[in-house]
Protein backbone atom coordinates (compact mmCIF):
# COMPACT_ATOMS: atom_id res chain seq x y z
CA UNK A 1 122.05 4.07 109.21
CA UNK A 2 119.22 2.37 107.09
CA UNK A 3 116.93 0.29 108.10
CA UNK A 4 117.09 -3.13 107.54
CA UNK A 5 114.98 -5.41 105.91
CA UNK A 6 114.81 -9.27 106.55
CA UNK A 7 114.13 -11.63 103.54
CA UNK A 8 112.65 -14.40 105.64
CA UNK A 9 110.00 -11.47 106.76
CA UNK A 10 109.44 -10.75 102.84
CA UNK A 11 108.99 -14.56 102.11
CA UNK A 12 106.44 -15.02 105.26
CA UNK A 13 104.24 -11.46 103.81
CA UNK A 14 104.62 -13.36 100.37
CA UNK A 15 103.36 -16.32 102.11
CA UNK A 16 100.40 -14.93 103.40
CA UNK A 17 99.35 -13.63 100.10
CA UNK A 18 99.55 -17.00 98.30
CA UNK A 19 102.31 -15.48 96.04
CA UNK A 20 105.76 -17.19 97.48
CA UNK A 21 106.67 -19.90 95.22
CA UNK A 22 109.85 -20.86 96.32
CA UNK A 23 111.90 -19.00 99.15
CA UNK A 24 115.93 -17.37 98.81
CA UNK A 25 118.31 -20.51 99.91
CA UNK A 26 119.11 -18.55 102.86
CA UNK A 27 118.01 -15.54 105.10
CA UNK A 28 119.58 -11.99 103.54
CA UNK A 29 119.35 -8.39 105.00
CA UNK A 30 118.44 -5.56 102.95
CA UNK A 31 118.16 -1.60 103.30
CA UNK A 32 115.98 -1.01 100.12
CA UNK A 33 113.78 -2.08 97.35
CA UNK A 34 113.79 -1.51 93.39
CA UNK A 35 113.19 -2.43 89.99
CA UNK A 36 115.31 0.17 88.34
CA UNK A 37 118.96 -1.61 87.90
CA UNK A 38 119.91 2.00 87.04
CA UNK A 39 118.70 3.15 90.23
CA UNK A 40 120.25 0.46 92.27
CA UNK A 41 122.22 1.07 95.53
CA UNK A 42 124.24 -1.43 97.80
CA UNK A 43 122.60 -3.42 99.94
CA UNK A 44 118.95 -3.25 97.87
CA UNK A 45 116.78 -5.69 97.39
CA UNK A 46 115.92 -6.36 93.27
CA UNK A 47 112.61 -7.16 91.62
CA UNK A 48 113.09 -8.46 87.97
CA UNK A 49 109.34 -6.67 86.46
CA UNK A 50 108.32 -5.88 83.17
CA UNK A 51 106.97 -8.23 79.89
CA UNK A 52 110.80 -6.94 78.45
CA UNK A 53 112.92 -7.78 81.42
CA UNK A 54 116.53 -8.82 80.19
CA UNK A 55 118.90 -10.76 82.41
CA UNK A 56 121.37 -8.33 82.16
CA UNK A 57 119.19 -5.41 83.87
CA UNK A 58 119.56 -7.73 87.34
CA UNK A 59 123.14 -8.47 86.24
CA UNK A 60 123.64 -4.60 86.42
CA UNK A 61 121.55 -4.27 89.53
CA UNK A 62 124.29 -7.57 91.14
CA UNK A 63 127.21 -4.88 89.99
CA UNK A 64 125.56 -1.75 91.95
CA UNK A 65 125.05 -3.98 95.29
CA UNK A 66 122.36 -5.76 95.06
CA UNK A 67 121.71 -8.60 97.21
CA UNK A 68 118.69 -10.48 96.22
CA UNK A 69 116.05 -10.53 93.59
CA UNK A 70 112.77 -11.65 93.39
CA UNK A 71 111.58 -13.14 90.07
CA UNK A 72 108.99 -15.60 88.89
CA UNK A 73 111.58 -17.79 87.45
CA UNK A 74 115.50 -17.94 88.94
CA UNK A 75 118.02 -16.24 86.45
CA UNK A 76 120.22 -18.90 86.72
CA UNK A 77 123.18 -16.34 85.38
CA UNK A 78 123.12 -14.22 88.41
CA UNK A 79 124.61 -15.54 91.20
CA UNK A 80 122.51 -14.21 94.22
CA UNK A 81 119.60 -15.46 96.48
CA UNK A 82 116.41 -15.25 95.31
CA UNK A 83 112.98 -15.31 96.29
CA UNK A 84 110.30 -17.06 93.81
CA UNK A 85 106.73 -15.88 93.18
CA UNK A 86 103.94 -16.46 91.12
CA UNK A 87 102.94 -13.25 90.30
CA UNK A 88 105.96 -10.72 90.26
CA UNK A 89 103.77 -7.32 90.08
CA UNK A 90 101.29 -8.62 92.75
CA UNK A 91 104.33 -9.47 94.86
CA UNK A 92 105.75 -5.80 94.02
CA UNK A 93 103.34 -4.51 95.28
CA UNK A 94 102.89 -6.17 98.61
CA UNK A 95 106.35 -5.98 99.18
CA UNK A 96 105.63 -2.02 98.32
CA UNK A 97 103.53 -1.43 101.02
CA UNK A 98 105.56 -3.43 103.77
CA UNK A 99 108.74 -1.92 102.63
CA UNK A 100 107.09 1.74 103.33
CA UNK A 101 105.37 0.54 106.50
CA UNK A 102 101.76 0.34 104.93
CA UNK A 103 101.68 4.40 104.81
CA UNK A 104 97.82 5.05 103.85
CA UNK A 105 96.77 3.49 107.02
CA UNK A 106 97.77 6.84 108.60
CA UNK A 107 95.15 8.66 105.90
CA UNK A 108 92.24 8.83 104.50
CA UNK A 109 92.62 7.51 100.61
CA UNK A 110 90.31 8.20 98.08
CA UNK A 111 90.52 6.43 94.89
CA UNK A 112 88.71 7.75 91.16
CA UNK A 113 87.96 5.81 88.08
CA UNK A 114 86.64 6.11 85.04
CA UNK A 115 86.77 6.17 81.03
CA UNK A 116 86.61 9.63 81.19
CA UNK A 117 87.07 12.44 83.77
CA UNK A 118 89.43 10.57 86.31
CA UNK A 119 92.06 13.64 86.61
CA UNK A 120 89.27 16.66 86.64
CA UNK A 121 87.40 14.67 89.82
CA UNK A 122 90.00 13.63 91.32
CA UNK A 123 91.44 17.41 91.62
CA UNK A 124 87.92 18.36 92.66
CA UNK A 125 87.99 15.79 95.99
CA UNK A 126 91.70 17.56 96.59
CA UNK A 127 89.98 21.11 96.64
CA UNK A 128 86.88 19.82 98.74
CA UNK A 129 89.35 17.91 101.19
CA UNK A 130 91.88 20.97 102.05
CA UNK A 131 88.15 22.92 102.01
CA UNK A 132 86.72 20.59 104.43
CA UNK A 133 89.76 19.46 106.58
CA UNK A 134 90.97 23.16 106.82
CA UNK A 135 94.66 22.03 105.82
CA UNK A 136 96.59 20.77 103.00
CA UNK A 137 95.94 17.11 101.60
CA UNK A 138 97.41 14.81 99.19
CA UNK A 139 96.61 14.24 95.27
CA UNK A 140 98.74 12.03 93.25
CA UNK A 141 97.42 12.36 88.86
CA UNK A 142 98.91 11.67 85.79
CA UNK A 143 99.44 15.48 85.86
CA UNK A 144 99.99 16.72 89.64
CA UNK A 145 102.04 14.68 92.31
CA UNK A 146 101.35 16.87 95.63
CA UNK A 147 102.56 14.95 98.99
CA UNK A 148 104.10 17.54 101.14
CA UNK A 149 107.58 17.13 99.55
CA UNK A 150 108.67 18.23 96.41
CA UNK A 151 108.70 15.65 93.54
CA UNK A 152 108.45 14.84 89.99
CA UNK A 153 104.99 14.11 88.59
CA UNK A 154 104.41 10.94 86.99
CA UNK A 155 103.61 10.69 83.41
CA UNK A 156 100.90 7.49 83.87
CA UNK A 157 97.59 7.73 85.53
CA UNK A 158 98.79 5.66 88.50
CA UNK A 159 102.13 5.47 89.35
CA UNK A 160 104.11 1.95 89.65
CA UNK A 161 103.37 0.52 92.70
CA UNK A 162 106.98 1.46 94.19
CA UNK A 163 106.61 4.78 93.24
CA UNK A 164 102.92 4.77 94.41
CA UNK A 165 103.94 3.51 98.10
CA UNK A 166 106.83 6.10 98.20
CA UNK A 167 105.00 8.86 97.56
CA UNK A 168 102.47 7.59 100.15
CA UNK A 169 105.46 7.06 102.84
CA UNK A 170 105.74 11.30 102.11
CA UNK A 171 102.07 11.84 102.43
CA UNK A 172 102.29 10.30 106.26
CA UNK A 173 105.62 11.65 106.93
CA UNK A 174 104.37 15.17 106.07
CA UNK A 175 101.04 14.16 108.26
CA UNK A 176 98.49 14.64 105.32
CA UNK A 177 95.28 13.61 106.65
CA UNK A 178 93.73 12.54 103.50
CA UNK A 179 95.35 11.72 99.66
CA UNK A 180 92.93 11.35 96.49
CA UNK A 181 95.12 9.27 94.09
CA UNK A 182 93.74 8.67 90.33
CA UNK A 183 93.48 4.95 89.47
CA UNK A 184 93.43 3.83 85.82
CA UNK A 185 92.39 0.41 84.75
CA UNK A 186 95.20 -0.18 83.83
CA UNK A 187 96.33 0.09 87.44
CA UNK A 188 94.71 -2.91 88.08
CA UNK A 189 95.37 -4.39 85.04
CA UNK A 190 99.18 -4.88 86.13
CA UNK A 191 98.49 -4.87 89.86
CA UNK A 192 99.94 -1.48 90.24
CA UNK A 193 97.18 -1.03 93.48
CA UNK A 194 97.05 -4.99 94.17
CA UNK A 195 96.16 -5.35 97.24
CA UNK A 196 95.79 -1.93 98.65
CA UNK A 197 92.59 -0.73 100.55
CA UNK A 198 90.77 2.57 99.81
CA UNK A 199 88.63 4.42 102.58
CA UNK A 200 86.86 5.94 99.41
CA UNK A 201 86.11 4.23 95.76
CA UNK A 202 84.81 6.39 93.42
CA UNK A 203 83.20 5.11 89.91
CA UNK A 204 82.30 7.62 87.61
CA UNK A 205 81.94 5.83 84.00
CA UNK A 206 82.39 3.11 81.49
CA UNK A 207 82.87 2.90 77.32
CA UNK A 208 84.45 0.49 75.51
CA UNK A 209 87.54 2.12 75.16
CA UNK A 210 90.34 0.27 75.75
CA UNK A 211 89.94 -2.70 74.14
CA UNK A 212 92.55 -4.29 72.43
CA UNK A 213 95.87 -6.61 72.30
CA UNK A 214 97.80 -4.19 73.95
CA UNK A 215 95.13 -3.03 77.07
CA UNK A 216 92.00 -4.91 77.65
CA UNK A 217 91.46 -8.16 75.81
CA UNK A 218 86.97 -7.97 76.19
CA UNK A 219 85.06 -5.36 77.96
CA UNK A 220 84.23 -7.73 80.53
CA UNK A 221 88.17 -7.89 81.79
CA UNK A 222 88.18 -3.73 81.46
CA UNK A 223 84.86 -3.57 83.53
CA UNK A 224 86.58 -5.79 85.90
CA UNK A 225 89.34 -3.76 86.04
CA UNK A 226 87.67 -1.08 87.32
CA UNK A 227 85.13 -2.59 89.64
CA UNK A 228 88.41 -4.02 91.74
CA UNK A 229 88.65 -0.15 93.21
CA UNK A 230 85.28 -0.57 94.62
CA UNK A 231 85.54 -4.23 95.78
CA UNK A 232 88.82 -2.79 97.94
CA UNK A 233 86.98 0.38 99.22
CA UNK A 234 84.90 0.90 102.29
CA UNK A 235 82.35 3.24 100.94
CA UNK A 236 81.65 3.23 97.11
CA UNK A 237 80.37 6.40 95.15
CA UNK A 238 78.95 5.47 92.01
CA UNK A 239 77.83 7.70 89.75
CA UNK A 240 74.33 6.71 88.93
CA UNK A 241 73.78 6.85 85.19
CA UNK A 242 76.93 4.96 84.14
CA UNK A 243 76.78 2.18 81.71
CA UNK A 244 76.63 -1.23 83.80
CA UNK A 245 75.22 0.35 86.55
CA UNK A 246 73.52 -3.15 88.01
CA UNK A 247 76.79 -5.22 87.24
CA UNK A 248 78.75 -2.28 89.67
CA UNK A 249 76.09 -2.08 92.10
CA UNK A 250 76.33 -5.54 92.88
CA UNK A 251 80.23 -5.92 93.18
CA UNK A 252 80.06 -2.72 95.45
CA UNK A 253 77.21 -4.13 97.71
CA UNK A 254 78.42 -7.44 97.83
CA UNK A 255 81.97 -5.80 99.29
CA UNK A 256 81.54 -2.17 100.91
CA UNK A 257 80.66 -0.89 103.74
CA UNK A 258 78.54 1.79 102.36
CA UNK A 259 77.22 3.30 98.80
CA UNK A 260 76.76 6.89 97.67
CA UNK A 261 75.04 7.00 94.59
CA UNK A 262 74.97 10.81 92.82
CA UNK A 263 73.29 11.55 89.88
CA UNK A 264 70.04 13.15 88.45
CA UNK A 265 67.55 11.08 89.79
CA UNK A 266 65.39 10.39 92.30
CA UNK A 267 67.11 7.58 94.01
CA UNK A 268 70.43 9.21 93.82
CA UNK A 269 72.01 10.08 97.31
CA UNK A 270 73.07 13.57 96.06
CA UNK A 271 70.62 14.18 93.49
CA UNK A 272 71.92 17.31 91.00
CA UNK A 273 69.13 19.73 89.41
CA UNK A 274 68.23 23.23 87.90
CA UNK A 275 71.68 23.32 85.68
CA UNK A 276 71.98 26.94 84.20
CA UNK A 277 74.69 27.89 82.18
CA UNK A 278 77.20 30.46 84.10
CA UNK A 279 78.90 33.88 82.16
CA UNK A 280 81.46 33.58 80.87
CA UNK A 281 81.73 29.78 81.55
CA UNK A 282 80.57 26.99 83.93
CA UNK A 283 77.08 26.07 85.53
CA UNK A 284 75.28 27.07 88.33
CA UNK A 285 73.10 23.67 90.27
CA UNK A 286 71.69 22.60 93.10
CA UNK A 287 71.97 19.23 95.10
CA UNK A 288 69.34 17.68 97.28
CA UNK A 289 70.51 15.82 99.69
CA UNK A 290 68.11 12.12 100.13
CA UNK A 291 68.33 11.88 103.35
CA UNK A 292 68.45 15.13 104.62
CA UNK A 293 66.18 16.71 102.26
CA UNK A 294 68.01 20.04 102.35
CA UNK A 295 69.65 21.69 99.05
CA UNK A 296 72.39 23.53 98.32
CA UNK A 297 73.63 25.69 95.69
CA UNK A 298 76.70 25.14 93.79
CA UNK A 299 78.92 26.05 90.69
CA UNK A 300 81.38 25.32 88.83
CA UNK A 301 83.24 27.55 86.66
CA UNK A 302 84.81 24.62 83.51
CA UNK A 303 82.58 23.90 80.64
CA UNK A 304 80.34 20.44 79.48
CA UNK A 305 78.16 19.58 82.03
CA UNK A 306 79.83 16.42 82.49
CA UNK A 307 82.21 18.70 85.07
CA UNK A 308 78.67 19.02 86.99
CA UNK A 309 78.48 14.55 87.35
CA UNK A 310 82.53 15.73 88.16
CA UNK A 311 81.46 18.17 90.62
CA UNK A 312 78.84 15.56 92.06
CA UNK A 313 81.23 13.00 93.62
CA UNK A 314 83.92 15.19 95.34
CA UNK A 315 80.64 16.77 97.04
CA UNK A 316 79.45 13.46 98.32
CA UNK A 317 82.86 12.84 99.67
CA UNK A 318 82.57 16.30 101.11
CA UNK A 319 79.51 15.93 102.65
CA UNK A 320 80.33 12.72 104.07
CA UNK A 321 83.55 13.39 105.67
CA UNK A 322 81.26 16.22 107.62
CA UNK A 323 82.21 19.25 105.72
CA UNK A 324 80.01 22.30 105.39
CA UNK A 325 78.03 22.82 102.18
CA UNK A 326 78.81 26.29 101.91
CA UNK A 327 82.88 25.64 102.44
CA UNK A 328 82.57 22.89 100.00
CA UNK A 329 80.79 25.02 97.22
CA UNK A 330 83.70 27.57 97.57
CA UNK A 331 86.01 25.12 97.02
CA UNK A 332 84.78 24.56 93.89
CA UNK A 333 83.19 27.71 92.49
CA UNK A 334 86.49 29.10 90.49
CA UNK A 335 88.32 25.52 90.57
CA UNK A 336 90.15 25.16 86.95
CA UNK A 337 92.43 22.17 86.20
CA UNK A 338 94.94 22.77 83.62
CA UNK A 339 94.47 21.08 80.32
CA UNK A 340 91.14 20.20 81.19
CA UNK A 341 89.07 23.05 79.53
CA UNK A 342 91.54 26.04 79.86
CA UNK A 343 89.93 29.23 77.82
CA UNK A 344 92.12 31.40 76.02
CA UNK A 345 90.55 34.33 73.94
CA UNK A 346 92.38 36.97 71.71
CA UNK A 347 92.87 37.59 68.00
CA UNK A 348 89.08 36.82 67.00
CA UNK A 349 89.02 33.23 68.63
CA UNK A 350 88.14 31.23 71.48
CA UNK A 351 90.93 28.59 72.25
CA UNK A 352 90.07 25.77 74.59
CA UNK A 353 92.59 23.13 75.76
CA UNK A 354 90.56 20.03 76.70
CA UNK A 355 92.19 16.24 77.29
CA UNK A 356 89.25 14.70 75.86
CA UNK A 357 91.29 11.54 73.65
CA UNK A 358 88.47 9.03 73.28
CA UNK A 359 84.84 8.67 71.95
CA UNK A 360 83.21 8.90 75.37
CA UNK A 361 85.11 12.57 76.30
CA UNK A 362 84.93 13.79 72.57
CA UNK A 363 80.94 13.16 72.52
CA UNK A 364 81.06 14.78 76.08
CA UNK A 365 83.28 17.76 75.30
CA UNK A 366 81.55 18.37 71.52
CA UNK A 367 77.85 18.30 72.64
CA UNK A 368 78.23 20.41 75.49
CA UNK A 369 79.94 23.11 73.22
CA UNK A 370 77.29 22.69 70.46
CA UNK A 371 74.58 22.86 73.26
CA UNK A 372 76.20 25.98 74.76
CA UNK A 373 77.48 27.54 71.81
CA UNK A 374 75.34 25.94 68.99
CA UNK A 375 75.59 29.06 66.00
CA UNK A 376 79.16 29.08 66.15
CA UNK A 377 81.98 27.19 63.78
CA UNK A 378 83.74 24.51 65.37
CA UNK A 379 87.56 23.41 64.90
CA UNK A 380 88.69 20.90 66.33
CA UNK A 381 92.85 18.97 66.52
CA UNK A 382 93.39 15.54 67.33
CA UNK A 383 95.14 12.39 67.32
CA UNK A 384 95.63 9.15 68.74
CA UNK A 385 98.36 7.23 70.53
CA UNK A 386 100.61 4.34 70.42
CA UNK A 387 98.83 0.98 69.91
CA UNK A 388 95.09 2.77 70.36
CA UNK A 389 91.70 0.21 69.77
CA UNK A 390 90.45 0.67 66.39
CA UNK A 391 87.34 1.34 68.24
CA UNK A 392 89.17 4.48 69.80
CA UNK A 393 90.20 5.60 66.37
CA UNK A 394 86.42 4.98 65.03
CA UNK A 395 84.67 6.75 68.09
CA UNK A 396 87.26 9.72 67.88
CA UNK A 397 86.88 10.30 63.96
CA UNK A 398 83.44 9.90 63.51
CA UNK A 399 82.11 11.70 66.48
CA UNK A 400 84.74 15.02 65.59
CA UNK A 401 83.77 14.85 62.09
CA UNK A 402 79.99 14.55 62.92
CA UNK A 403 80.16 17.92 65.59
CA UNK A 404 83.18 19.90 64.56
CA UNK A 405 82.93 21.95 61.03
CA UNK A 406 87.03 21.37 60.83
CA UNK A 407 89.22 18.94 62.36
CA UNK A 408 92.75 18.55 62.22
CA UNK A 409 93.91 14.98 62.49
CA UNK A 410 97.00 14.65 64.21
CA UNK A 411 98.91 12.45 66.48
CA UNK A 412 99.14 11.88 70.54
CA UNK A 413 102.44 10.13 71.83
CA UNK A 414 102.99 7.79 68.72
CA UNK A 415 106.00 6.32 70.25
CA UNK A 416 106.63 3.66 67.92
CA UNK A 417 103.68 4.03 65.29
CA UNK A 418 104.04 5.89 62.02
CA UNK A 419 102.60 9.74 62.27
CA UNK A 420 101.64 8.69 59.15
CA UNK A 421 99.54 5.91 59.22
CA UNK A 422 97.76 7.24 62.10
CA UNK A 423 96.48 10.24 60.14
CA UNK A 424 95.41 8.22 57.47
CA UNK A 425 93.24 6.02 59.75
CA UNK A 426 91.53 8.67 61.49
CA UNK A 427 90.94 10.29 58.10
CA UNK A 428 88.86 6.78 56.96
CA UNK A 429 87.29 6.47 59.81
CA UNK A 430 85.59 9.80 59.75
CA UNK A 431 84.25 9.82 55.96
CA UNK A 432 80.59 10.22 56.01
CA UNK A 433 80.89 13.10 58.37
CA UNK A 434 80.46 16.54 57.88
CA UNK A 435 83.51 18.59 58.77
CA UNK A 436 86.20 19.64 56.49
CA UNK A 437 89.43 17.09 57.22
CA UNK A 438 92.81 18.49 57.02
CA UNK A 439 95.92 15.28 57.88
CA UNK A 440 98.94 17.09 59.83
CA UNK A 441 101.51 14.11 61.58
CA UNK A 442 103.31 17.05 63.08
CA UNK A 443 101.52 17.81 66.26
CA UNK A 444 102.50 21.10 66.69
CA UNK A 445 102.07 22.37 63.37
CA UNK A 446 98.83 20.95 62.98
CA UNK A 447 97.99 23.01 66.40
CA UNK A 448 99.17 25.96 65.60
CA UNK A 449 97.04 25.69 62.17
CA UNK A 450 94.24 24.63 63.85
CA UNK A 451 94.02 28.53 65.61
CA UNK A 452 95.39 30.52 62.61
CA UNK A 453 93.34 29.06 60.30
CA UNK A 454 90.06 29.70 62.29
CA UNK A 455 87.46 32.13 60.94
CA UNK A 456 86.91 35.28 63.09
CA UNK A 457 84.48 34.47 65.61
CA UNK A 458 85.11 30.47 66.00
CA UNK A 459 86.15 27.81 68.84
CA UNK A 460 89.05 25.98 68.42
CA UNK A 461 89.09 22.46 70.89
CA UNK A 462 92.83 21.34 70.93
CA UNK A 463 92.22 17.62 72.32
CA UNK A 464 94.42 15.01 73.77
CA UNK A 465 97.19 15.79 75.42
CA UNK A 466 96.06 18.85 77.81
CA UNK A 467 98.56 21.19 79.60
CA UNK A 468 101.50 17.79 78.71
CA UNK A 469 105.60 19.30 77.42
CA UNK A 470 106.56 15.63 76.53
CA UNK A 471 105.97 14.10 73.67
CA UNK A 472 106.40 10.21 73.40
CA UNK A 473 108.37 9.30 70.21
CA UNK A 474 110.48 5.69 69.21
CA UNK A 475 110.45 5.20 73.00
CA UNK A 476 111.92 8.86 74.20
CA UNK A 477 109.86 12.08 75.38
CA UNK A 478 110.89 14.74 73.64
CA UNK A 479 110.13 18.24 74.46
CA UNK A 480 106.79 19.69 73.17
CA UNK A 481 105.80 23.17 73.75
CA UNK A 482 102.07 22.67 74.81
CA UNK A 483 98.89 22.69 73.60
CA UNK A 484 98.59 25.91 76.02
CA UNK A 485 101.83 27.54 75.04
CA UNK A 486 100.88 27.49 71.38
CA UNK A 487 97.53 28.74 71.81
CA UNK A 488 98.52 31.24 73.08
CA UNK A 489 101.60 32.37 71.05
CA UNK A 490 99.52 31.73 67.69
CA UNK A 491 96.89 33.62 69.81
CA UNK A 492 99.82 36.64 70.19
CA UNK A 493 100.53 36.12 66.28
CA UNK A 494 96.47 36.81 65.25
CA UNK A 495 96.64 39.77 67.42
CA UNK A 496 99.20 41.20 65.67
CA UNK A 497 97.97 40.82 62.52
CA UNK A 498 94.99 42.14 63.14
CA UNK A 499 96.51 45.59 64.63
CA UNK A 500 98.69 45.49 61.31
CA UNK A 501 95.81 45.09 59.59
CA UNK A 502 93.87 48.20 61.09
CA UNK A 503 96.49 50.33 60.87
CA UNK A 504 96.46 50.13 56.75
C-alpha cells in the first residue's frame, strides 16, 4: 500500500518557507506527487508548473485521479482542493524533497558550476569519490544519470526538481555514500535546487554567456545564479582565476563553512604547476598542497589544459574527504568523458568530439589545440541553439573563424528557429576572420563534410553537441546519429578510399 501524504502537512512545510498563500478548503490524503498530467495516477497530488501551463493539463490530471493541485492562482474550472503559493517552482521543490523524505541528508552531495566545464568536473569528482570511498557513488549530468538503479538520463543539465529528488530517493535507497550532481544556472534560475543544501559547492567559471530574453536578463542575475550553489554549500571550492573572483569570495565567506581555493597561484589551496604535455594526449602536473606543503604528481589523459583547472577541483574534494593522493591520481590518469574531447584517428585525420558551444569553451578548446598542435590545419563544425544570446553567436563565430583555417557553420537543437537564419548569422558574425566559411543547416551533413573534406594530415573539432542521438527540432527530438558515430563512419569511408586509391 502507498504511503500517504497529508495536505495540511504540505501547507504547514509551505508555511515555513513563506510560500503558502492560501491553504486547500479542507485536509486531503495523497500517495504521490507530479506535474506531468500524462503521468498522473489516482490518488496524486498535482502541481500546475510551467510559463505554458493550460487548464486543461490539470483537467486531464482531475480525469487520471488526481486529488489536489497546487497553483499560484485557483483554476476555477477544476473542481478539486487546492493549495495556493506564491512561487509554484520554489514550492515544487520543497514539496520535492519532503515528498522523498529529504534523501541527500543520507549523502554526501557535491554540486559543480560553471560557464564551461560543468559535465567534464563533475565526472572527475565521481571517479575521485568511488577512488576515495572504495565503492560506487552517485553522478547525476546532462549526459549520465548513475544512482544505483537503472534509469533514463536527463537531457538538461539539472534535472526538474521532481525528477532531481527521485533520483536522490534511489541514491539513499541503494546506500550511495556520496552523489556529484551538475547544476546549471539555469537550475537556479527556475528553482530547480531551491532550497536544497550541498555538503560541497564547486565554482569553476564565469562569461557572459547566457544573456538574453530567454535565460539571463544582465550578468549580474546570471552571476547570481550561480553564486546561490555556494551560498547553500558548506565548503566552497572556487577556482581561483575565475572572472569575479572578489564578488564570489565574498558570497562564499559570508555563508560557508569553509573555502578551497585551487588554481596556479600562490595563495591557492591546491596550487597546480610544471604542466607538460602527455603522448599521445593529456598533461602531466603537480599540486602543492598550502598547508601541507607536500606535492603530488598527477595526469590527465583529455586535451586543453583547462581539463588540468577540471582536474584541480575533484582533487581538492579528494583530498578533503581524506583520500590518498596516489588513489586519487589513478582515478584520474586514463579518465575520458564521452563527447568531451573523444580522439578518433584513421583515414589521414585526427577527429575530436568536444561540447565546447560558447565563446568561453571555443577560446578554451581552440588555443589549447593551436598551442599543442600549432603547424597543423584546423577544421572546425558548429552551430548554435534555440533562442542563443547574440553575444553567444558573436563569441562562437569570431573566435572559430579567428583559430580554425575552416569552419563549418551549422546548427545545435534549433527547435523552433530557422536552420537557416542561424547559419547566416554565424556567417556575419565571423567576417573579418581568417578561416574559410562553408553554411550547412543540416547538421549531419555538414559533419560528415567537415571530416571528408579535411586535407591529409589535419584536426577536425566537431563542437556542440558531444556524444548527444537527439536532436531538438519544432519541439520533438528526433534521432541523430552522433557526432561520434559519424566520425567515425566518414572516418571508415576515408580509409577506404585511400586503400582504393593505393591499389591503382
Amino acid at each position: 500500500m502507498n504511503k500517504q501524504f497529508e495536505s495540511s502537512e504540505a501547507e504547514q512545510l509551505l508555511r515555513h518557507w513563506g510560500l503558502l498563500a492560501a491553504p486547500a478548503d479542507r485536509n486531503v490524503s495523497f500517495s504521490g506527487i507530479t506535474n506531468n498530467s500524462k503521468e498522473t495516477k489516482e490518488g496524486d497530488l498535482f502541481i500546475c508548473k510551467g510559463l505554458n501551463f493550460k487548464p486543461e493539463y490539470l483537467h486531464m490530471a482531475a480525469e487520471k485521479g488526481a486529488v489536489c493541485y497546487v497553483a499560484e492562482k485557483p483554476i476555477e474550472t477544476a473542481d478539486l482542493p487546492h493549495i495556493l503559493v506564491t512561487d509554484v517552482r520554489k514550492a515544487q521543490s520543497i514539496l520535492a524533497q519532503w515528498y522523498y523524505g529529504h534523501p541527500s541528508d543520507s549523502f554526501q552531495l557535491i554540486g559543480v558550476t560553471g560557464t564551461k566545464g560543468k559535465t567534464t568536473t563533475t565526472h572527475m569528482i565521481h571517479a575521485v569519490t568511488e577512488a576515495v570511498l572504495g565503492c560506487p557513488t552517485g553522478l547525476i549530468s546532462g549526459v549520465t544519470c548513475s544512482v544505483g538503479t537503472a534509469v533514463e538520463a536527463p537531457h538538461i543539465s539539472t534535472p526538474e526538481s521532481l525528477d532531481l529528488q527521485f533520483f536522490y530517493s534511489l541514491a539513499r535507497d541503494n546506500h550511495l555514500p556520496a552523489v556529484t550532481t551538475e547544476i546549471s544556472s539555469q537550475a537556479y534560475n527556475v528553482h530547480r535546487v531551491y532550497g536544497q543544501h550541498f555538503d560541497y559547492g564547486v565554482f569553476l567559471n564565469i562569461a557572459p554567456d547566457h544573456i538574453s530574453d530567454y535565460e539571463h536578463p544582465t550578468m549580474e542575475q546570471y552571476l547570481q545564479c550561480k553564486i546561490d550553489l555556494l551560498e547553500n554549500s558548506d565548503v566552497a571550492v572556487i577556482c581561483r582565476d575565475t572572472d569575479y573572483f572578489d564578488t564570489i569570495y565574498a558570497a562564499a565567506k559570508a555563508k560557508c563553512k569553509r573555502i578551497c581555493l585551487v588554481g596556479e597561484t600562490d595563495d591557492c589551496d591546491y596550487r597546480f604547476h610544471h604542466v607538460e604535455k602527455r603522448s599521445p594526449s593529456g598533461y602531466t602536473f603537480q599540486v602543492t598542497e598550502k598547508d601541507s606543503g607536500q606535492t603530488h604528481d598527477y595526469a590527465v589523459i583529455m586535451d586543453g589544459v583547462f581539463n588540468v583547472k577540471n582536474a584541480m577541483a575533484a582533487i581538492a574534494i579528494g583530498r578533503m574527504m581524506g583520500g590518498a593522493p596516489q588513489a586519487i591520481a589513478d582515478s584520474l590518469r586514463d579518465l575520458t568523458v564521452e563527447g568531451r574531447g573523444d580522439v578518433y584517428v584513421g583515414g589521414g585525420v585526427t577527429v575530436i568530439v568536444n561540447y565546447m558551444h560558447n565563446g568561453i569553451s571555443c577560446k578554451a578548446v581552440l588555443e589549447a589545440m593551436n598551442r599543442d598542435y600549432p603547424d597543423t590545419y584546423k577544421t572546425v563544425m558548429i552551430g548554435i541553439g534555440y533562442r542563443r544570446s547574440p553575444k553567444r553567436v558573436d563569441d562562437i563565430a569570431k573566435i572559430c573563424s579567428q583559430y580554425a583555417d575552416h569552419v563549418y557553420f551549422t546548427v545545435e537543437d534549433p527547435d523552433f528557429d530557422d536552420p537557416v537564419d542561424i547559419v547566416n548569422r554565424l556567417e556575419k558574425a565571423a567576417t573579418g576572420g581568417k578561416a574559410v566559411i562553408t553554411k550547412e543547416p543540416d547538421r549531419a551533413k555538414a559533419a560528415e563534410r567537415a571530416v571528408w573534406e579535411a586535407p591529409e594530415g589535419s584536426i577536425v573539432i566537431l563542437a556542440g553537441k558531444g556524444a548527444e542521438n537527439t536532436h531538438r527540432i519544432n519541439g520533438v527530438l528526433e534521432p541523430y546519429e552522433s557526432d561520434p558515430g559519424i566520425a567515425k563512419r566518414v572516418i571508415a569511408m576515408r580509409e577506404a578510399a585511400r586503400a582504393k586509391k593505393a591499389v591503382k
